[in-house]
Protein backbone atom coordinates (compact mmCIF):
# COMPACT_ATOMS: atom_id res chain seq x y z
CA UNK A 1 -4.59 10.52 -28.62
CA UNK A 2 -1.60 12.27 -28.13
CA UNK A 3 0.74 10.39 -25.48
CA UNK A 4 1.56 13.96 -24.48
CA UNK A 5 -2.12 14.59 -23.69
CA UNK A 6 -3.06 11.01 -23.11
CA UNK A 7 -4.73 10.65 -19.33
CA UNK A 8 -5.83 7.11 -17.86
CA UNK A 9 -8.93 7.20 -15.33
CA UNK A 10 -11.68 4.65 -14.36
CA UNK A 11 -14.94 5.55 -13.48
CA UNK A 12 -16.64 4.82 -10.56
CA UNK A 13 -19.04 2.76 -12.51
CA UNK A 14 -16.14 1.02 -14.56
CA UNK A 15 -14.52 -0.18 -10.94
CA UNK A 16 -17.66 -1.01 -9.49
CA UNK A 17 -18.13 -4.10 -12.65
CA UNK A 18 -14.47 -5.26 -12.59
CA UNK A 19 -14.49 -8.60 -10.37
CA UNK A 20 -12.60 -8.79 -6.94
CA UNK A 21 -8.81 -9.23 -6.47
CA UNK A 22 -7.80 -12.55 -4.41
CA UNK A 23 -4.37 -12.28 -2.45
CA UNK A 24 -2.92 -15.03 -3.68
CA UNK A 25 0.17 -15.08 -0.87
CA UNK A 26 1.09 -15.81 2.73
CA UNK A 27 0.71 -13.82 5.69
CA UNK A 28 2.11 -14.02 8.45
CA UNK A 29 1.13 -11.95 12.06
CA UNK A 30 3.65 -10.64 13.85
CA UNK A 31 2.71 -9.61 18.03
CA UNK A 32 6.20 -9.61 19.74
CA UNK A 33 9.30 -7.87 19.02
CA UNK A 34 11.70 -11.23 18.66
CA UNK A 35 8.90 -11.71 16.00
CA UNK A 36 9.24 -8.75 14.78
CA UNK A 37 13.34 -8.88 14.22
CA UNK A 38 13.16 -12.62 12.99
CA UNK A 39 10.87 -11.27 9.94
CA UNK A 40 13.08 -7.98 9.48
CA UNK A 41 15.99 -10.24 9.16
CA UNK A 42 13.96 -11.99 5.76
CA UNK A 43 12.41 -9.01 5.14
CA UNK A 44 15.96 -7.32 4.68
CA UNK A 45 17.27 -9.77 1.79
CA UNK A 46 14.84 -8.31 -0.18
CA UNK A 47 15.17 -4.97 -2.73
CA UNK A 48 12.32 -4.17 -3.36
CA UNK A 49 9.04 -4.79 -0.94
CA UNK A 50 5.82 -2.87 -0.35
CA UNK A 51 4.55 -1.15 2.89
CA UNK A 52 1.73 0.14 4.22
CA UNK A 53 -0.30 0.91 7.80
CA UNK A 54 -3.65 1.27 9.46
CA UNK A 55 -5.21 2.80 11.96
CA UNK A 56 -7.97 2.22 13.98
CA UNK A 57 -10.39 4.60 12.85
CA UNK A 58 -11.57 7.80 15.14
CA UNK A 59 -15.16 8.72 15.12
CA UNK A 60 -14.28 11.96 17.10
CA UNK A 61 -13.33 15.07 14.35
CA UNK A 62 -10.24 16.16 15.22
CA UNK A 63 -8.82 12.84 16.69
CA UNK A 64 -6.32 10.64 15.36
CA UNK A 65 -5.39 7.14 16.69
CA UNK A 66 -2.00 6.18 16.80
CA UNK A 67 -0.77 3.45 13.84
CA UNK A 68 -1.91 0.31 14.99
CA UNK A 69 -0.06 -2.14 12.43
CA UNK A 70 2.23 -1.83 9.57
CA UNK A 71 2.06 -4.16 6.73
CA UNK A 72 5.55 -5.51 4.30
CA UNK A 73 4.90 -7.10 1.52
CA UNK A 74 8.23 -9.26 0.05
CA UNK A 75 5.69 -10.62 -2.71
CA UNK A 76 4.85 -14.07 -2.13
CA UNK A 77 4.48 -13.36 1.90
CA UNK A 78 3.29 -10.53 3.63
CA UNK A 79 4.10 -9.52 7.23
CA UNK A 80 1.70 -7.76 9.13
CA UNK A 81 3.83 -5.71 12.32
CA UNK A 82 1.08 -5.02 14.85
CA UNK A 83 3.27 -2.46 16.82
CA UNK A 84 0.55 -1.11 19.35
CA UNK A 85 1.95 -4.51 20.92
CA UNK A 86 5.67 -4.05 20.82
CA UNK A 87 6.16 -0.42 19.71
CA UNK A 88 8.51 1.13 17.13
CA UNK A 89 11.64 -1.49 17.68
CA UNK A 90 15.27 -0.03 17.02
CA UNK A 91 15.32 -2.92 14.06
CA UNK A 92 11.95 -1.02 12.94
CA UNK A 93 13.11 2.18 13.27
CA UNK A 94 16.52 0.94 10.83
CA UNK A 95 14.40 -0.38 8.49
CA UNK A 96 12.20 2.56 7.89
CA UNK A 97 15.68 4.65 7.56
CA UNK A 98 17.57 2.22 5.11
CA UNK A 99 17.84 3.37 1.59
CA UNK A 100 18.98 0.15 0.48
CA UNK A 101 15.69 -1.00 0.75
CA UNK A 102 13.46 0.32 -1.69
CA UNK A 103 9.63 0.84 0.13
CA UNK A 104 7.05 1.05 -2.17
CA UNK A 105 4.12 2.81 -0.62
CA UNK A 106 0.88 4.91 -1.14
CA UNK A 107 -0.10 8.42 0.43
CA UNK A 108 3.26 7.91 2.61
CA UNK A 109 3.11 11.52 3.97
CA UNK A 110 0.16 10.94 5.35
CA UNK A 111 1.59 7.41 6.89
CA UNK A 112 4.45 9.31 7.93
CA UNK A 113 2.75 12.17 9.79
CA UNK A 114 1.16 9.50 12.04
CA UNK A 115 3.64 7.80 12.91
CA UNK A 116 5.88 10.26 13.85
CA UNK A 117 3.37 11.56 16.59
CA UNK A 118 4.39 8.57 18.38
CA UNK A 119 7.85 7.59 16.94
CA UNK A 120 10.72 9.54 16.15
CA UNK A 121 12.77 8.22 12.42
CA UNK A 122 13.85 9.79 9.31
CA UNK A 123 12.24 7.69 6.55
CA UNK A 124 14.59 6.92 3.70
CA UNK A 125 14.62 4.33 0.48
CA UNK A 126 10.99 4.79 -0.09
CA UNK A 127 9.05 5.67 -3.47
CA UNK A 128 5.39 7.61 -3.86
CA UNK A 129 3.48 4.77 -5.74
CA UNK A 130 0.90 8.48 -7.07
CA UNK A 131 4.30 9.97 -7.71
CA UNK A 132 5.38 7.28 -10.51
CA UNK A 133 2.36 6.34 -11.66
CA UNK A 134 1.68 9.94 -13.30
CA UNK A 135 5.17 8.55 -15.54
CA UNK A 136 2.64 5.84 -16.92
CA UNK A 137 -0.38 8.68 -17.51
CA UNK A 138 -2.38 7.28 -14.87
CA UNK A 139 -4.14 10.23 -13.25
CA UNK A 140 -6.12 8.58 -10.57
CA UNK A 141 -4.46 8.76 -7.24
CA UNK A 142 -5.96 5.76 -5.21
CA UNK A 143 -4.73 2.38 -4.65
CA UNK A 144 -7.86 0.90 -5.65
CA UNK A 145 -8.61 2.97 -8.92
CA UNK A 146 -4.75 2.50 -9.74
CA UNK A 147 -5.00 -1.47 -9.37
CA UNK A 148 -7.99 -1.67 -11.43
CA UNK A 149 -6.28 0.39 -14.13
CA UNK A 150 -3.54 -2.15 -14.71
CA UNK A 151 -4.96 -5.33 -13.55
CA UNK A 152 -8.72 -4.87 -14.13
CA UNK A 153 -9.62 -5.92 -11.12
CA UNK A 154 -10.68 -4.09 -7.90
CA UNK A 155 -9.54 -3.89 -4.41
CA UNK A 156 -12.34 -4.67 -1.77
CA UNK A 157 -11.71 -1.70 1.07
CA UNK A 158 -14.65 -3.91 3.41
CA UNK A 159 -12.34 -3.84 6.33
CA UNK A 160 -11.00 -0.23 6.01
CA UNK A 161 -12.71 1.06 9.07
CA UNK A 162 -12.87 -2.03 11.05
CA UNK A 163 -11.06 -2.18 14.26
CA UNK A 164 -7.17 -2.49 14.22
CA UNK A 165 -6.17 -2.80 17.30
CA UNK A 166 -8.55 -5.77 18.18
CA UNK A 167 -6.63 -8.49 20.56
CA UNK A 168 -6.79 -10.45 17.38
CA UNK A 169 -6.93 -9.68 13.48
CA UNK A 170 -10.15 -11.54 11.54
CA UNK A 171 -8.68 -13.75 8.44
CA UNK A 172 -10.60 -11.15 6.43
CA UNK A 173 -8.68 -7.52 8.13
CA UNK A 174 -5.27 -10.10 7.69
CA UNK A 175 -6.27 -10.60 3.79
CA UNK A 176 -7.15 -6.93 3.35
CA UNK A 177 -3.91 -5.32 5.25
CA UNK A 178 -1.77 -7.79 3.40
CA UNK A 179 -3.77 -7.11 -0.49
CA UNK A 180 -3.05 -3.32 0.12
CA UNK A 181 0.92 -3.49 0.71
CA UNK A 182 1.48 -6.72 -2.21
CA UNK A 183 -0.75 -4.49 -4.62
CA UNK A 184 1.83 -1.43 -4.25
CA UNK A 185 4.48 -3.66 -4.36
CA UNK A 186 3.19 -5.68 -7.72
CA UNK A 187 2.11 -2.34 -9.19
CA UNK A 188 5.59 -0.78 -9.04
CA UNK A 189 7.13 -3.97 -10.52
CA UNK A 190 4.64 -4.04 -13.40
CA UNK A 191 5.00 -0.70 -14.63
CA UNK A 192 9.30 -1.02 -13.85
CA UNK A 193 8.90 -4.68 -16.17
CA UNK A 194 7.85 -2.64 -19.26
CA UNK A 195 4.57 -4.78 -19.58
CA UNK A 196 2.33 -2.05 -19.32
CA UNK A 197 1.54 0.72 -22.61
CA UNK A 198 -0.73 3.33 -21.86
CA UNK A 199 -1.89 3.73 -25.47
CA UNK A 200 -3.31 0.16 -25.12
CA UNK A 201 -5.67 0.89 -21.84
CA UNK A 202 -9.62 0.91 -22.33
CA UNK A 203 -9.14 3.78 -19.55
CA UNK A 204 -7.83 6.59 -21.65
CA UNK A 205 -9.75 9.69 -21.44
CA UNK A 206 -9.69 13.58 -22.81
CA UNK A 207 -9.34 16.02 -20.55
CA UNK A 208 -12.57 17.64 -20.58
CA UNK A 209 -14.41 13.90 -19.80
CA UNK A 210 -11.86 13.68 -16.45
CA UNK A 211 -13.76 12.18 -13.46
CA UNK A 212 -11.85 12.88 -9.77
């Protein structure tokens, strides 16, 4: 196959038979803001980490809850921000605008527009993980189906709609906020590390056989 032409895509089936990922890092929970700027300060030697958020989900159309927690992943430890307790801190609000740091994230516009109901920044340093995965021919656009591409193994999304702003976060919501954010993080390094040839990938499809 032409590497012109040459598309990567997993089917529904094919994720459904690859076996579970298992976070194999820290995490650590952060509820108050001098928690919050101790981590940022650790969080800040670092390049390169990966980000993400949830929210608790709204069963009301039309409704959107405000971003309960943020999640940065350095690699080997993840920090999970649960800002509906301390807000948008000024170290926060820094972070999110420092182009020194590069943010690795997925669907960030859509992270962005929700935060910004609620908190005013100009987001800088950070890199679409859909954008530069299309460099690598992978058309899929979720985290999940992305992971599984490169790793062969899948993401469990269990806790997706589970409640985030709960007065505490279950070990399993903590192990699925913190997989999320490391996976963007360990994608981007992958594919930046060379490892990973297209051409070699049992998920290589024509166009005409292209499952969304």
């Amino acid at each position: 196959m032409d590497v012109n032409t040459l598309i990567l895509s997993i089917t529904k089936q094919q994720l459904a038979a690859l076996p579970t990922v298992t976070y194999p890092g820290h995490i650590v929970v952060v509820n108050t803001a001098e928690q919050a700027v101790s981590a940022l300060e650790i969080i800040n030697r670092y390049q390169v980490v990966g980000i993400d958020t949830e929210t608790k989900p709204s069963f009301r159309k039309g409704r959107t809850n405000p971003v309960a927690l943020i999640q940065i992943s350095v690699g080997e430890c993840c920090y999970l921000f649960r800002i509906r307790k301390f807000g948008f801190i000024p170290e926060l609000k820094r972070f999110f605008e420092d182009k020194s740091v590069l943010k690795i994230g997925l669907s960030l516009k859509d992270d962005f527009n929700v935060l910004h109901k609620t908190f005013d920044f100009v987001p800088d340093g950070f890199v679409e993980l859909q954008d530069f995965v299309k460099r690598f021919q992978i058309h899929d656009i979720s985290l999940q189906k992305i992971y599984a591409i490169i790793f062969k193994e899948k993401i469990s999304k269990s806790q997706r709609l589970s409640n985030w702003e709960a007065s505490a976060l279950t070990a399993p919501q903590q192990i699925y906020a913190s997989i999320d954010a490391w996976a963007c993080l360990k994608i981007y390094n992958y594919l930046r590390s060379g490892a990973f040839n297209p051409e070699n990938s049992e998920y290589k499809v024509a166009n005409e056989q292209l499952q969304v």
